[in-house]
C-alpha atoms as a PDB file:
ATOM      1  CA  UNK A   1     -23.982  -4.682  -4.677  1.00  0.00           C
ATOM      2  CA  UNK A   2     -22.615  -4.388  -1.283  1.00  0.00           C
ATOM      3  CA  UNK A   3     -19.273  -6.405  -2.474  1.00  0.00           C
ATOM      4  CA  UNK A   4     -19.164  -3.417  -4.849  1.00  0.00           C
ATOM      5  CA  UNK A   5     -19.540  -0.779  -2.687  1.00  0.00           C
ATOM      6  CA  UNK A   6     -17.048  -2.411  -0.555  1.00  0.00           C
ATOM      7  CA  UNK A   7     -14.735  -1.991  -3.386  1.00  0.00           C
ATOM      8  CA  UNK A   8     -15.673   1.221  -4.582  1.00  0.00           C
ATOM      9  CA  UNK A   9     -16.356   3.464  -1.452  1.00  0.00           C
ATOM     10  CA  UNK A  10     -12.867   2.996   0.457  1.00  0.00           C
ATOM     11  CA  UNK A  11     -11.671   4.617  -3.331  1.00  0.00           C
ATOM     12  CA  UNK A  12     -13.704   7.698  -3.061  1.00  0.00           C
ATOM     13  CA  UNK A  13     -13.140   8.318  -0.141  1.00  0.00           C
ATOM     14  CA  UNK A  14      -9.073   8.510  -0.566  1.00  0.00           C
ATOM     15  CA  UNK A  15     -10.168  11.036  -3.598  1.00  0.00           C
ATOM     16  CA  UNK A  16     -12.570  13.041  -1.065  1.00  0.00           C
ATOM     17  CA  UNK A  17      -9.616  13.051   1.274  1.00  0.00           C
ATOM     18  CA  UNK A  18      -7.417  14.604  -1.599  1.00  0.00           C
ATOM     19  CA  UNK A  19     -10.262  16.989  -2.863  1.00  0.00           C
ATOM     20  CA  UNK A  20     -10.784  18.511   0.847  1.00  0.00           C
ATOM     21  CA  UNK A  21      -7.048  18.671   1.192  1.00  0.00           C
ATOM     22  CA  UNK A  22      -6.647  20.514  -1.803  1.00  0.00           C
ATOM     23  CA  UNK A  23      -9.946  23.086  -1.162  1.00  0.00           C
ATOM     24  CA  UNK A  24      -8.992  23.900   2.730  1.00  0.00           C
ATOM     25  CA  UNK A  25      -5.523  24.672   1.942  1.00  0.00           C
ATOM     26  CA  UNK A  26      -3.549  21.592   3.743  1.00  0.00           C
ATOM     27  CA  UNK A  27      -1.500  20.871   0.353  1.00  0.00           C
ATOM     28  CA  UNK A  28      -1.403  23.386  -2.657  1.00  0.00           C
ATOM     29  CA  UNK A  29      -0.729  23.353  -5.957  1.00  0.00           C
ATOM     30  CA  UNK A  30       2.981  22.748  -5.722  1.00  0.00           C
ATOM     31  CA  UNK A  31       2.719  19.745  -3.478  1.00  0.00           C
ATOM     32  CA  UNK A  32      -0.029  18.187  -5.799  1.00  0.00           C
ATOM     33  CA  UNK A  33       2.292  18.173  -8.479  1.00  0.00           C
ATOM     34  CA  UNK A  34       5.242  17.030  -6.483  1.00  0.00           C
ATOM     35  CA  UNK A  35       2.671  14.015  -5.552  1.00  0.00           C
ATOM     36  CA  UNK A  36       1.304  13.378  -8.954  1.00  0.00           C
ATOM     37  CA  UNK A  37       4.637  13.350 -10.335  1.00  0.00           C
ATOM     38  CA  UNK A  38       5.660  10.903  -7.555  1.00  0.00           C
ATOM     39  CA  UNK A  39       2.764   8.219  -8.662  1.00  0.00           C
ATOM     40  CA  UNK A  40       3.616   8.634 -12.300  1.00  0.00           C
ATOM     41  CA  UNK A  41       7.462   8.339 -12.619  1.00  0.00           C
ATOM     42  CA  UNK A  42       7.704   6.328  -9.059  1.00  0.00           C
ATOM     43  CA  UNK A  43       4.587   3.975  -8.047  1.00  0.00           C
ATOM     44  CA  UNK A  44       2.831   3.196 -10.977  1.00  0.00           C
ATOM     45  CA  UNK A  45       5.960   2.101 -13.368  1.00  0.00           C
ATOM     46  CA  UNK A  46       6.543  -0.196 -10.438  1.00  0.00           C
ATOM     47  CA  UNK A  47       3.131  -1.545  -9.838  1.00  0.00           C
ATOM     48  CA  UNK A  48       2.640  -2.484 -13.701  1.00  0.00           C
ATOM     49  CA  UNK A  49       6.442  -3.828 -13.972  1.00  0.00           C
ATOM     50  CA  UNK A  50       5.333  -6.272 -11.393  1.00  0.00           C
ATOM     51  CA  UNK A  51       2.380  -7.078 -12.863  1.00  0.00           C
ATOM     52  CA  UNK A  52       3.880  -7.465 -16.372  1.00  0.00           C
ATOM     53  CA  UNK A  53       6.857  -9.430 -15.171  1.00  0.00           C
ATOM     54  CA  UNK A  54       4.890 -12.070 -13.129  1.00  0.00           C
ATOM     55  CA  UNK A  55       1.304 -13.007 -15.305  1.00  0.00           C
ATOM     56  CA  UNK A  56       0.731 -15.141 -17.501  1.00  0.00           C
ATOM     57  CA  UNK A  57      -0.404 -13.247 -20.656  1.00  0.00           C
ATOM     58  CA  UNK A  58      -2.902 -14.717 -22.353  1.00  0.00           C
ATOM     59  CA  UNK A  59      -5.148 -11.904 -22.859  1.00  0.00           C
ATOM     60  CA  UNK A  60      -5.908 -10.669 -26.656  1.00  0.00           C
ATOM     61  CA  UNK A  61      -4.474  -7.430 -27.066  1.00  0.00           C
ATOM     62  CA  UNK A  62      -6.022  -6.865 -30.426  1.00  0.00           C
ATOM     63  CA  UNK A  63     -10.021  -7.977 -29.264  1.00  0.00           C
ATOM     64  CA  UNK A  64      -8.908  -5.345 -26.440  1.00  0.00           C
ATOM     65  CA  UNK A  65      -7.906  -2.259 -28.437  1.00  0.00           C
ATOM     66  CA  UNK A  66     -10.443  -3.071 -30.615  1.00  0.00           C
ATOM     67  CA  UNK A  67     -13.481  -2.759 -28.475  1.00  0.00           C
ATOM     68  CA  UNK A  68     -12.049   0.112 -26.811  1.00  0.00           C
ATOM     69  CA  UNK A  69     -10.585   2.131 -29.570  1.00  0.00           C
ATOM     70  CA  UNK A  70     -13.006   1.427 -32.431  1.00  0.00           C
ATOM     71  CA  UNK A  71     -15.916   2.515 -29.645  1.00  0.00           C
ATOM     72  CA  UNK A  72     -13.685   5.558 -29.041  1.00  0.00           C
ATOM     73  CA  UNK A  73     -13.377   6.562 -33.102  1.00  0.00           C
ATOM     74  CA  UNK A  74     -17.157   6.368 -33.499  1.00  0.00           C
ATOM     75  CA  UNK A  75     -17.815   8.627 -30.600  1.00  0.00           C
ATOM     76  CA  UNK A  76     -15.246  11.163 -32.109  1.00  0.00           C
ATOM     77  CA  UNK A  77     -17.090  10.823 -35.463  1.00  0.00           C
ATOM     78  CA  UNK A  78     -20.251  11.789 -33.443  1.00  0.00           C
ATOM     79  CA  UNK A  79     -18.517  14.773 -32.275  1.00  0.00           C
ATOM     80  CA  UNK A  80     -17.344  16.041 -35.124  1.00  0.00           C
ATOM     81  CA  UNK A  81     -20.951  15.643 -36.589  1.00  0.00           C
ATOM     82  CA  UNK A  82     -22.774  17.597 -34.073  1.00  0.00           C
ATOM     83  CA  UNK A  83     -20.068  19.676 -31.726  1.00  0.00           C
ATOM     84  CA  UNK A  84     -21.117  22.112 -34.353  1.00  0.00           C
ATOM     85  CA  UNK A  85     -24.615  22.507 -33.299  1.00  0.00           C
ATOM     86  CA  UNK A  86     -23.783  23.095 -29.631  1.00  0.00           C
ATOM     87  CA  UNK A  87     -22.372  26.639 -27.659  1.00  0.00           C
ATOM     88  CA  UNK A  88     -18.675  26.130 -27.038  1.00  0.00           C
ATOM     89  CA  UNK A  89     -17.778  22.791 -28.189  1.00  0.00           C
ATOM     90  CA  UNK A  90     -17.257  23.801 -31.910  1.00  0.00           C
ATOM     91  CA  UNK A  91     -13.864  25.068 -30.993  1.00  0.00           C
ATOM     92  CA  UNK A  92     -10.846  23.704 -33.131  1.00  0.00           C
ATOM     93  CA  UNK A  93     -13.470  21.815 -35.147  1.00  0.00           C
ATOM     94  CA  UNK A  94     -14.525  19.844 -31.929  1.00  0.00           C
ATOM     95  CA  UNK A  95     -10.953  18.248 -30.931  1.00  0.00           C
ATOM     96  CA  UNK A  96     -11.174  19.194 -27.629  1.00  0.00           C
ATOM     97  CA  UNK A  97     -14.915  18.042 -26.906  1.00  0.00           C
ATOM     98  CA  UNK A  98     -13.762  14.775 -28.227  1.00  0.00           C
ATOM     99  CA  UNK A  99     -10.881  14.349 -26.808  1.00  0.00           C
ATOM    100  CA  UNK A 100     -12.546  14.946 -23.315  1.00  0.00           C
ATOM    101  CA  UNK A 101     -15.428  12.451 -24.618  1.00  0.00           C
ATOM    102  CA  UNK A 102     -13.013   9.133 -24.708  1.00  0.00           C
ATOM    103  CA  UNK A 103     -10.305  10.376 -22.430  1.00  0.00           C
ATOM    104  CA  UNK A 104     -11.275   8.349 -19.095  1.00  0.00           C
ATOM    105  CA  UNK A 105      -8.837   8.838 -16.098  1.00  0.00           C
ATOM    106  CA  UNK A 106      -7.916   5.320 -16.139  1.00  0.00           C
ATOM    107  CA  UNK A 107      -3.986   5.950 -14.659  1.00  0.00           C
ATOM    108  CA  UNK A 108      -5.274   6.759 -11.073  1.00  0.00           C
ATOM    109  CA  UNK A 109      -8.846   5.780 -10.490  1.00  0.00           C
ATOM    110  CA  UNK A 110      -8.797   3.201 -13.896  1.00  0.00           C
ATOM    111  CA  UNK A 111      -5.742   1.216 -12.220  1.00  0.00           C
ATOM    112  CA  UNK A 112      -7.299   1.188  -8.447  1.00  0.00           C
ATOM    113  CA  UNK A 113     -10.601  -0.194  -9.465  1.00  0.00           C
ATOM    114  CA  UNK A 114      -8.995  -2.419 -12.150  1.00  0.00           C
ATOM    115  CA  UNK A 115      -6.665  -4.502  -9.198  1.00  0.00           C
ATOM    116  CA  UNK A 116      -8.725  -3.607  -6.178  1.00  0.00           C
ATOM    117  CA  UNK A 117     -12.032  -5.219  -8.655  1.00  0.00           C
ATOM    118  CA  UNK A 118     -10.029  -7.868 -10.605  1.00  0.00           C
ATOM    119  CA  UNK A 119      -6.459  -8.521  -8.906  1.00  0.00           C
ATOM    120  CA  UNK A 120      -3.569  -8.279 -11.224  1.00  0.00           C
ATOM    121  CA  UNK A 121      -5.340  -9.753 -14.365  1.00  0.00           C
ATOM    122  CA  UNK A 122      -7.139  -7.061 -14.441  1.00  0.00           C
ATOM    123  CA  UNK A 123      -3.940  -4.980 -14.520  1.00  0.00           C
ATOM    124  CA  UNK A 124      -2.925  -6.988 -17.382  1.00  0.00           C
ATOM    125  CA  UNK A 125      -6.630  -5.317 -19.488  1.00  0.00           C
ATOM    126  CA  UNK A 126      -5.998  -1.969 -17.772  1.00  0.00           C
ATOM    127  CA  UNK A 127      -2.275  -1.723 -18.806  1.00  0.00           C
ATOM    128  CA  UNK A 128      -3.034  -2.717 -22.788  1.00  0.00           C
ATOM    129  CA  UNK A 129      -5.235   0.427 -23.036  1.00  0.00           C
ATOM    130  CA  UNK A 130      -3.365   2.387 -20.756  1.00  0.00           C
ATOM    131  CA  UNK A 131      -0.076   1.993 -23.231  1.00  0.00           C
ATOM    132  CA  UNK A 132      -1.585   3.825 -26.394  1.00  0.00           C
ATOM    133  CA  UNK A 133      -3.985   6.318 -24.491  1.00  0.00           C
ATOM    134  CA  UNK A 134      -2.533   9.033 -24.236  1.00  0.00           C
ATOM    135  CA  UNK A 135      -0.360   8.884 -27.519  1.00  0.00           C
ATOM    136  CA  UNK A 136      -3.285   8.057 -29.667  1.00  0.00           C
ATOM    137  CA  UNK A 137      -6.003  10.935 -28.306  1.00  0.00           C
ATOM    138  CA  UNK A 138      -2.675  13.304 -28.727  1.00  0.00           C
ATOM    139  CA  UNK A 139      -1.785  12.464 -32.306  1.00  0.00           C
ATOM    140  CA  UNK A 140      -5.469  11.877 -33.631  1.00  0.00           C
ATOM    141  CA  UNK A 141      -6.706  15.318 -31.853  1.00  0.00           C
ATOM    142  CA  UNK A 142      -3.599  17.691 -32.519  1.00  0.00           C
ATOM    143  CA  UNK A 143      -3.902  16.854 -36.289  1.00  0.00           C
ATOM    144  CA  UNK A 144      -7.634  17.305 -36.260  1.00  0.00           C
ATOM    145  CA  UNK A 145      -7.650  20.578 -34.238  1.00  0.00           C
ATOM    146  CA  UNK A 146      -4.491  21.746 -36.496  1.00  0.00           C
ATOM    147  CA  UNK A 147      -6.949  20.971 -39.764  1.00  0.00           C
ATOM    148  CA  UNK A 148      -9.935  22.788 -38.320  1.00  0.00           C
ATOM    149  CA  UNK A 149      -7.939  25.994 -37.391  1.00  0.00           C
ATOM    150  CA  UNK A 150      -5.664  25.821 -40.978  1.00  0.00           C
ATOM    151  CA  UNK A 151      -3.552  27.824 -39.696  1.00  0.00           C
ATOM    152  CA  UNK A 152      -0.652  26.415 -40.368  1.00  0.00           C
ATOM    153  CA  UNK A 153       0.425  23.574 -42.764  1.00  0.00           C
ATOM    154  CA  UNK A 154       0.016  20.044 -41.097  1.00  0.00           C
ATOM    155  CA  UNK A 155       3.108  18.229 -40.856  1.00  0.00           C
ATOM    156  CA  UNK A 156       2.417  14.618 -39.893  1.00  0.00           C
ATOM    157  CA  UNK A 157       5.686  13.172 -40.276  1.00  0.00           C
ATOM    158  CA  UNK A 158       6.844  15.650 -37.717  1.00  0.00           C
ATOM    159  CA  UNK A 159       3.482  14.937 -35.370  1.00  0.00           C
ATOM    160  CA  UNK A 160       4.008  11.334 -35.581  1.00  0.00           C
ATOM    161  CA  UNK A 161       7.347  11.493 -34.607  1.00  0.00           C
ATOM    162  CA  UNK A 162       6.562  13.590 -31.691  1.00  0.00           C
ATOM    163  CA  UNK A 163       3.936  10.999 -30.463  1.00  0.00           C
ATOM    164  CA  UNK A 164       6.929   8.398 -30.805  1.00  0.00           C
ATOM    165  CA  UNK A 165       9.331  10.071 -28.824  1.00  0.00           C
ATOM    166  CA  UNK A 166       6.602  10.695 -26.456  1.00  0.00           C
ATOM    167  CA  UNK A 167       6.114   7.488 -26.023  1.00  0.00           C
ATOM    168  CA  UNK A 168       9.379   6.630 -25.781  1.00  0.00           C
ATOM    169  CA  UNK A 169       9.983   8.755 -22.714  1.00  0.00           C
ATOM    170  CA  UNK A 170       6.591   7.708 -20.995  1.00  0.00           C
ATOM    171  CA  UNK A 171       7.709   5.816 -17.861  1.00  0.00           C
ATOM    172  CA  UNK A 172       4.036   3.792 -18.297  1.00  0.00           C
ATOM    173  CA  UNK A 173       5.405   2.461 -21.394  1.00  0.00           C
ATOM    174  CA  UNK A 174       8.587   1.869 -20.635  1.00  0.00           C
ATOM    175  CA  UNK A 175       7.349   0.023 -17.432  1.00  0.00           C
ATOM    176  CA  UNK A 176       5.153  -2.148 -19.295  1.00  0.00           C
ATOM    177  CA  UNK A 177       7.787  -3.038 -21.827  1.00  0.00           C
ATOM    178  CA  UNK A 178      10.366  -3.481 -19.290  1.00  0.00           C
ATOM    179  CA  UNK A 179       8.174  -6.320 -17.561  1.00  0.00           C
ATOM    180  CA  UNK A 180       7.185  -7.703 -20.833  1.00  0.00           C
ATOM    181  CA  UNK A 181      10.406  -8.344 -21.618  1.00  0.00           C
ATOM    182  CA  UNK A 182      11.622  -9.685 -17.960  1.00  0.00           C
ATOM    183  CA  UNK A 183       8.590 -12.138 -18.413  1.00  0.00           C
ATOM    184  CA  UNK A 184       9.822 -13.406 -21.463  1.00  0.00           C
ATOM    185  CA  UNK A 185      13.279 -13.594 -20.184  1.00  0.00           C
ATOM    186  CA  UNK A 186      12.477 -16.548 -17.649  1.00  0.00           C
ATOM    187  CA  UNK A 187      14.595 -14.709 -15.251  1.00  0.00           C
ATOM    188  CA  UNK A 188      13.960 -14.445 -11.876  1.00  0.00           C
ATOM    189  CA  UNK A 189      13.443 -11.251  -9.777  1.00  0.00           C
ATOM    190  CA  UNK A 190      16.266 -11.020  -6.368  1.00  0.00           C
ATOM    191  CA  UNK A 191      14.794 -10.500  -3.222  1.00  0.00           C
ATOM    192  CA  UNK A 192      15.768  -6.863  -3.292  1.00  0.00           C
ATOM    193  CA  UNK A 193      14.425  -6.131  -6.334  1.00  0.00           C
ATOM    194  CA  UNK A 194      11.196  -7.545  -5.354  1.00  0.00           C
ATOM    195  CA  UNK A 195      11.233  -5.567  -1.992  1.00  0.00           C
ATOM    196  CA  UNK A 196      12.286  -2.641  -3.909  1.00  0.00           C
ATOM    197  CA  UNK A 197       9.471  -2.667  -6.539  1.00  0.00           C
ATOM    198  CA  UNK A 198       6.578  -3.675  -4.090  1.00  0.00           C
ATOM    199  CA  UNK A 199       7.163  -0.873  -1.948  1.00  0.00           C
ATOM    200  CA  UNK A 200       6.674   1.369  -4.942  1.00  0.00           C
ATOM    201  CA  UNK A 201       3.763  -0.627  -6.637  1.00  0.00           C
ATOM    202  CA  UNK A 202       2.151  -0.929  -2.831  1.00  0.00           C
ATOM    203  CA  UNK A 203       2.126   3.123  -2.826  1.00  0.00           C
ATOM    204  CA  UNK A 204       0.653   3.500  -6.132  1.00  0.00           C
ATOM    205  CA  UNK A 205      -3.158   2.860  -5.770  1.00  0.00           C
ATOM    206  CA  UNK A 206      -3.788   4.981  -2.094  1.00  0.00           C
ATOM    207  CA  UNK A 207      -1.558   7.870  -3.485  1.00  0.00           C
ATOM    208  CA  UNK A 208      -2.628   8.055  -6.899  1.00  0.00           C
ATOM    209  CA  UNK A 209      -6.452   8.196  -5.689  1.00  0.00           C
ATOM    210  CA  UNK A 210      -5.474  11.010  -3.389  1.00  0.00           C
ATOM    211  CA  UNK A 211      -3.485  12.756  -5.476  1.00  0.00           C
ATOM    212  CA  UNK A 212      -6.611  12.630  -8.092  1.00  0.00           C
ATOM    213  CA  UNK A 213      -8.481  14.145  -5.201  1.00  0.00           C
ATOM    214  CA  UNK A 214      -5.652  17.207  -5.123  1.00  0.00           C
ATOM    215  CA  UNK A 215      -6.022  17.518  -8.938  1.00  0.00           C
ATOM    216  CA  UNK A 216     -10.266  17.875  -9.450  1.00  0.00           C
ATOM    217  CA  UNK A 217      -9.937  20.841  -6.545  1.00  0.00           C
ATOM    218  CA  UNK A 218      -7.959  22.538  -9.400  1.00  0.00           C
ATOM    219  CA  UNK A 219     -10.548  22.151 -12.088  1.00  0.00           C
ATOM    220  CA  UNK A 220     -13.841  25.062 -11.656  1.00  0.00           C
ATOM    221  CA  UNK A 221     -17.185  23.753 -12.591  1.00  0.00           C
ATOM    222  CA  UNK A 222     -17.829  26.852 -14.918  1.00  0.00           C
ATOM    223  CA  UNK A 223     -20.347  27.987 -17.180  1.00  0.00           C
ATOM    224  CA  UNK A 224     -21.648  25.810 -20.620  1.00  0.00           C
ATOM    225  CA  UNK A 225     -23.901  23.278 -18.949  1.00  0.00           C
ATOM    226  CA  UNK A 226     -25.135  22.230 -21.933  1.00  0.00           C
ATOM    227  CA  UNK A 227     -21.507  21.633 -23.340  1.00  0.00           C
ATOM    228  CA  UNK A 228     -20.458  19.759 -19.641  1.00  0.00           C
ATOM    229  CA  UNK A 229     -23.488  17.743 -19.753  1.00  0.00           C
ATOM    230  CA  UNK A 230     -22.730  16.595 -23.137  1.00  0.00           C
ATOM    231  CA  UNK A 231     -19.270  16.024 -22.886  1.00  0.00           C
ATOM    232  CA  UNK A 232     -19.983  13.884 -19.642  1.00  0.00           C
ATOM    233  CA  UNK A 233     -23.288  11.928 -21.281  1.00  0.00           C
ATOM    234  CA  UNK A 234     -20.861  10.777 -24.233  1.00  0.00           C
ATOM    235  CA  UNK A 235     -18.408   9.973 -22.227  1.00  0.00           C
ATOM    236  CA  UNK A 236     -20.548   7.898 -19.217  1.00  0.00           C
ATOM    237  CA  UNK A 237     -23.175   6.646 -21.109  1.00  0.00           C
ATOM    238  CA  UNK A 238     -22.349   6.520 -24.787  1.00  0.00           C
ATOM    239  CA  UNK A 239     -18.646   5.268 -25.193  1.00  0.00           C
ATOM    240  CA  UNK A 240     -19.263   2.576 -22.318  1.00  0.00           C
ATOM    241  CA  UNK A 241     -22.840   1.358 -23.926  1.00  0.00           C
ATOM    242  CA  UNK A 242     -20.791   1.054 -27.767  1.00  0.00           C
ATOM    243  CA  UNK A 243     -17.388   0.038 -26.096  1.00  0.00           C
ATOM    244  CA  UNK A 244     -19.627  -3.126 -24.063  1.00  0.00           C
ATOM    245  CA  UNK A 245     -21.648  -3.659 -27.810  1.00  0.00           C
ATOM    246  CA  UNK A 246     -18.549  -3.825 -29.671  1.00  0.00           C
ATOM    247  CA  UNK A 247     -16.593  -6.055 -26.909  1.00  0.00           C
ATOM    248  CA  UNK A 248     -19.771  -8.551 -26.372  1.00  0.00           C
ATOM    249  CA  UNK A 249     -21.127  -8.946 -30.102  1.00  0.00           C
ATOM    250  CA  UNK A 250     -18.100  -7.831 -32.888  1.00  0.00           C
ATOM    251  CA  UNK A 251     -15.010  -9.191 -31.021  1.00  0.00           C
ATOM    252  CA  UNK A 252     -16.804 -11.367 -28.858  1.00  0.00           C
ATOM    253  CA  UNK A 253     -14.063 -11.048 -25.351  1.00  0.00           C
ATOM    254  CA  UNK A 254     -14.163 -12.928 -22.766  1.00  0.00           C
ATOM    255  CA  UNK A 255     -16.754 -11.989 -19.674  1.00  0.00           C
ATOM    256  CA  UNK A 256     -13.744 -10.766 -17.227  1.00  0.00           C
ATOM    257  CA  UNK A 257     -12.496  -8.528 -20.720  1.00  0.00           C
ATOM    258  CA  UNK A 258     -15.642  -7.546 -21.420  1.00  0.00           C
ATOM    259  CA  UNK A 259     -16.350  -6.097 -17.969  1.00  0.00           C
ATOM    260  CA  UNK A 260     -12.637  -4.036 -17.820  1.00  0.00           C
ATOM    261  CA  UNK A 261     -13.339  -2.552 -21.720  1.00  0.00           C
ATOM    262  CA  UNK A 262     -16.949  -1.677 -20.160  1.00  0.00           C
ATOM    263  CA  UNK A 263     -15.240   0.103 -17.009  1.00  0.00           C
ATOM    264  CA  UNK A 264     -12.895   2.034 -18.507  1.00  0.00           C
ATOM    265  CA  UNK A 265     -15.078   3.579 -21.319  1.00  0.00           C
ATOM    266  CA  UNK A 266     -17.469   4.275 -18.371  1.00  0.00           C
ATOM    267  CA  UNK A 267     -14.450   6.151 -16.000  1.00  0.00           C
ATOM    268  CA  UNK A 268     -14.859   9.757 -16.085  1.00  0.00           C
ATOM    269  CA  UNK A 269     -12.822  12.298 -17.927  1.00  0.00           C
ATOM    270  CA  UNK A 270      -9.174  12.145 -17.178  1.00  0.00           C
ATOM    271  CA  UNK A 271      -6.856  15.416 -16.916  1.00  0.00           C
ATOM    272  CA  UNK A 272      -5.511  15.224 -20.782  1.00  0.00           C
ATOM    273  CA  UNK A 273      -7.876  17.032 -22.221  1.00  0.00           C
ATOM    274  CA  UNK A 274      -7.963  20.232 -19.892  1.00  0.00           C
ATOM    275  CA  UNK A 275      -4.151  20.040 -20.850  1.00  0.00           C
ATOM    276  CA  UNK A 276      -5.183  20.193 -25.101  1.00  0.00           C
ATOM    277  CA  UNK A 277      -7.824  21.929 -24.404  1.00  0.00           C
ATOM    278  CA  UNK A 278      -5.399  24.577 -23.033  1.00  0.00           C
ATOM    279  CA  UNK A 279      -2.884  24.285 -26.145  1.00  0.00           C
ATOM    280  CA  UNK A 280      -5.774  25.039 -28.612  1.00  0.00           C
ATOM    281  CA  UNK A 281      -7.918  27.131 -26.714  1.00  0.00           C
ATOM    282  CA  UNK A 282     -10.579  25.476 -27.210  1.00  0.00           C
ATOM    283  CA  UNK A 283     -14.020  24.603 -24.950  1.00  0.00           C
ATOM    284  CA  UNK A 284     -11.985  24.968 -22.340  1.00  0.00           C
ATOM    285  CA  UNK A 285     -15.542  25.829 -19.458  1.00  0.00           C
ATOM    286  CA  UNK A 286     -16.972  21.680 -21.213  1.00  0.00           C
ATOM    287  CA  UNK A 287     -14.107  20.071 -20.955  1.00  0.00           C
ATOM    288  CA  UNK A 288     -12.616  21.477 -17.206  1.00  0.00           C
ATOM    289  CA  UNK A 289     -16.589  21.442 -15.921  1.00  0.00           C
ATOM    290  CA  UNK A 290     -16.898  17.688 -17.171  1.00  0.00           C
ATOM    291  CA  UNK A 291     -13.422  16.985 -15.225  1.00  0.00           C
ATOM    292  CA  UNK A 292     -14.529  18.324 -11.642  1.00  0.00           C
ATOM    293  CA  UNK A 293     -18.348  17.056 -12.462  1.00  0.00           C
ATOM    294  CA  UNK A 294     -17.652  13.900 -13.595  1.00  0.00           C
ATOM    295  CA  UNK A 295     -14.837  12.419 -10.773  1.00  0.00           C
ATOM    296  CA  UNK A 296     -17.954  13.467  -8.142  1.00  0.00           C
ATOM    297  CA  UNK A 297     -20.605  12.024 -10.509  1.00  0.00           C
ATOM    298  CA  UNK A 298     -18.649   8.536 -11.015  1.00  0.00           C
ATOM    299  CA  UNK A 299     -19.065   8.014  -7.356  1.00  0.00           C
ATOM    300  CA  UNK A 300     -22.249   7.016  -8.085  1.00  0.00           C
ATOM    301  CA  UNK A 301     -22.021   5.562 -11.973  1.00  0.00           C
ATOM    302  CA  UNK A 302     -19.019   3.631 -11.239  1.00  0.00           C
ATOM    303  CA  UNK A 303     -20.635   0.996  -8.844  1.00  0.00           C
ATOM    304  CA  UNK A 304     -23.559   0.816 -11.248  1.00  0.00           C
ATOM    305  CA  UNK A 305     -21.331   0.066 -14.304  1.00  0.00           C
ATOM    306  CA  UNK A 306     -19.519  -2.550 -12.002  1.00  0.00           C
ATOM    307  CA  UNK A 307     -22.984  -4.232 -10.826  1.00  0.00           C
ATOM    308  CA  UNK A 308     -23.806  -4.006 -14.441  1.00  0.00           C
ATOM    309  CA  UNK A 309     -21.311  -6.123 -16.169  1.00  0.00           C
ATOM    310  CA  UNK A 310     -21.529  -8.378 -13.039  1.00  0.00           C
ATOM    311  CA  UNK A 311     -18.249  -7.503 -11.719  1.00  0.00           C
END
């Protein structure tokens, strides 16, 4: 355990630094986006190009989605079974409840625990799920919020498409193909491309985690505690407990893969959802409250998770 915390506390207290800076004034809103754009279009392409371009990958991408994803559909079924029968979480047929229920913040504090835990093999798990997360809990949730409110016909040609060109234009994506495709290439990186690269990979895991910090000062811990607390259990307890089952038993991963599918379902609620939850007004006090609640409760869950799967 103290190996863990070793790991663990130096990250939350980069995000404390962030939150503090954020709540006393020192940066506001404008800089935090100026930063948070910085770490997505400028450190972490870098940091996962590297990482791409220089493993060996070995890892099974399908046993990978397949613990993750499959864990996240039947936690989204359970949502749209019982969102119903709780206050504020009914909204747009439960979309946004769900989407906040498998959405994990895995681009700044998923990434940092992933290398600082596991090295760059561990970026290798991280940046499988990372590539379809976002497209997949956009596409799945628009169309299901767009059915519940029938307010419009449901074009999915046109959706799809949209999640394409989004992913097109995501600088994650492209990163990870880029380095996927230098790997295969056999080429070799010049010295000023490496120096280049590191010094924007090097920046990505001390700014993202502050920059986190800057963006859960933004979110209010509002009314629905029922709806927050629910949101948060499926999403901390539920989703990790199925996503470990599915990893360990149905698609039977390797320890070190069965540890980073574990993590990842167990990471708190990323920044997505307050973002759809926005677009179809819908349970927006769950999903913002189970943003701020859950970065300060994974303080305290992450290192457990991580003792857990013996990491």
């Amino acid at each position: 355990m103290t190996a863990i915390l070793t790991i663990v506390a130096p990250v939350f207290f980069v995000i404390a630094c962030g939150y503090v800076a954020a709540r006393i004034g020192l940066i506001g809103r404008e800089g935090a986006k100026g930063l948070n754009d910085f770490v997505l279009y400028f450190c972490i392409p870098p940091l996962l190009f590297r990482t791409m371009q220089s493993v060996d990958m070995t890892v099974s991408a399908t046993g990978v989605w397949g613990a993750y994803y499959v864990a996240a559909g039947i936690v989204w079924l359970i949502v749209a079974f019982g969102a119903n029968r709780i206050q504020g979480l009914g909204d747009a047929g439960g979309s946004a409840a769900a989407f906040a229920s498998t959405f994990g913040n895995l681009g700044m504090m998923g990434l940092s625990i992933a290398y600082l835990s596991f090295g760059e093999e561990g970026l290798i798990i991280a940046a499988l799920i990372i590539a379809v997360h976002a497209a997949s809990h956009w596409f799945v949730g628009t169309l299901w919020a767009e059915l519940a409110n029938a307010k419009r016909g449901i074009n999915i040609a046109a959706t799809t498409g949209g999640v394409l060109v989004s992913l097109a234009k995501n600088p994650v994506v492209l990163a990870l193909a880029a380095g996927a495709l230098w790997n295969a290439s056999g080429w070799t990186m010049p010295a000023i491309g490496e120096r280049i690269i590191d010094l924007g990979g090097d920046a990505a895991i001390p700014t993202g985690l502050f920059a986190l910090g800057l963006a859960v000062a933004a979110y209010p811990l509002r009314g629905n505690t029922v709806g927050v607390a629910t949101i948060m259990f499926l999403k901390m307890a539920v989703f990790p407990l199925i996503a470990w089952a599915l990893a360990s038993f149905v698609f039977h991963l390797p320890p070190r893969e069965i540890a980073l599918v574990t993590l990842f379902a167990a990471l708190p609620t990323g920044m997505n959802p307050y973002l759809f939850a926005v677009k179809f007004n819908a349970s927006l006090a769950a999903v913002s409250g189970a943003i701020a609640l859950g970065v300060i409760l994974s303080a305290f869950t992450v290192p457990f998770v991580l003792w857990l799967v013996g990491a």
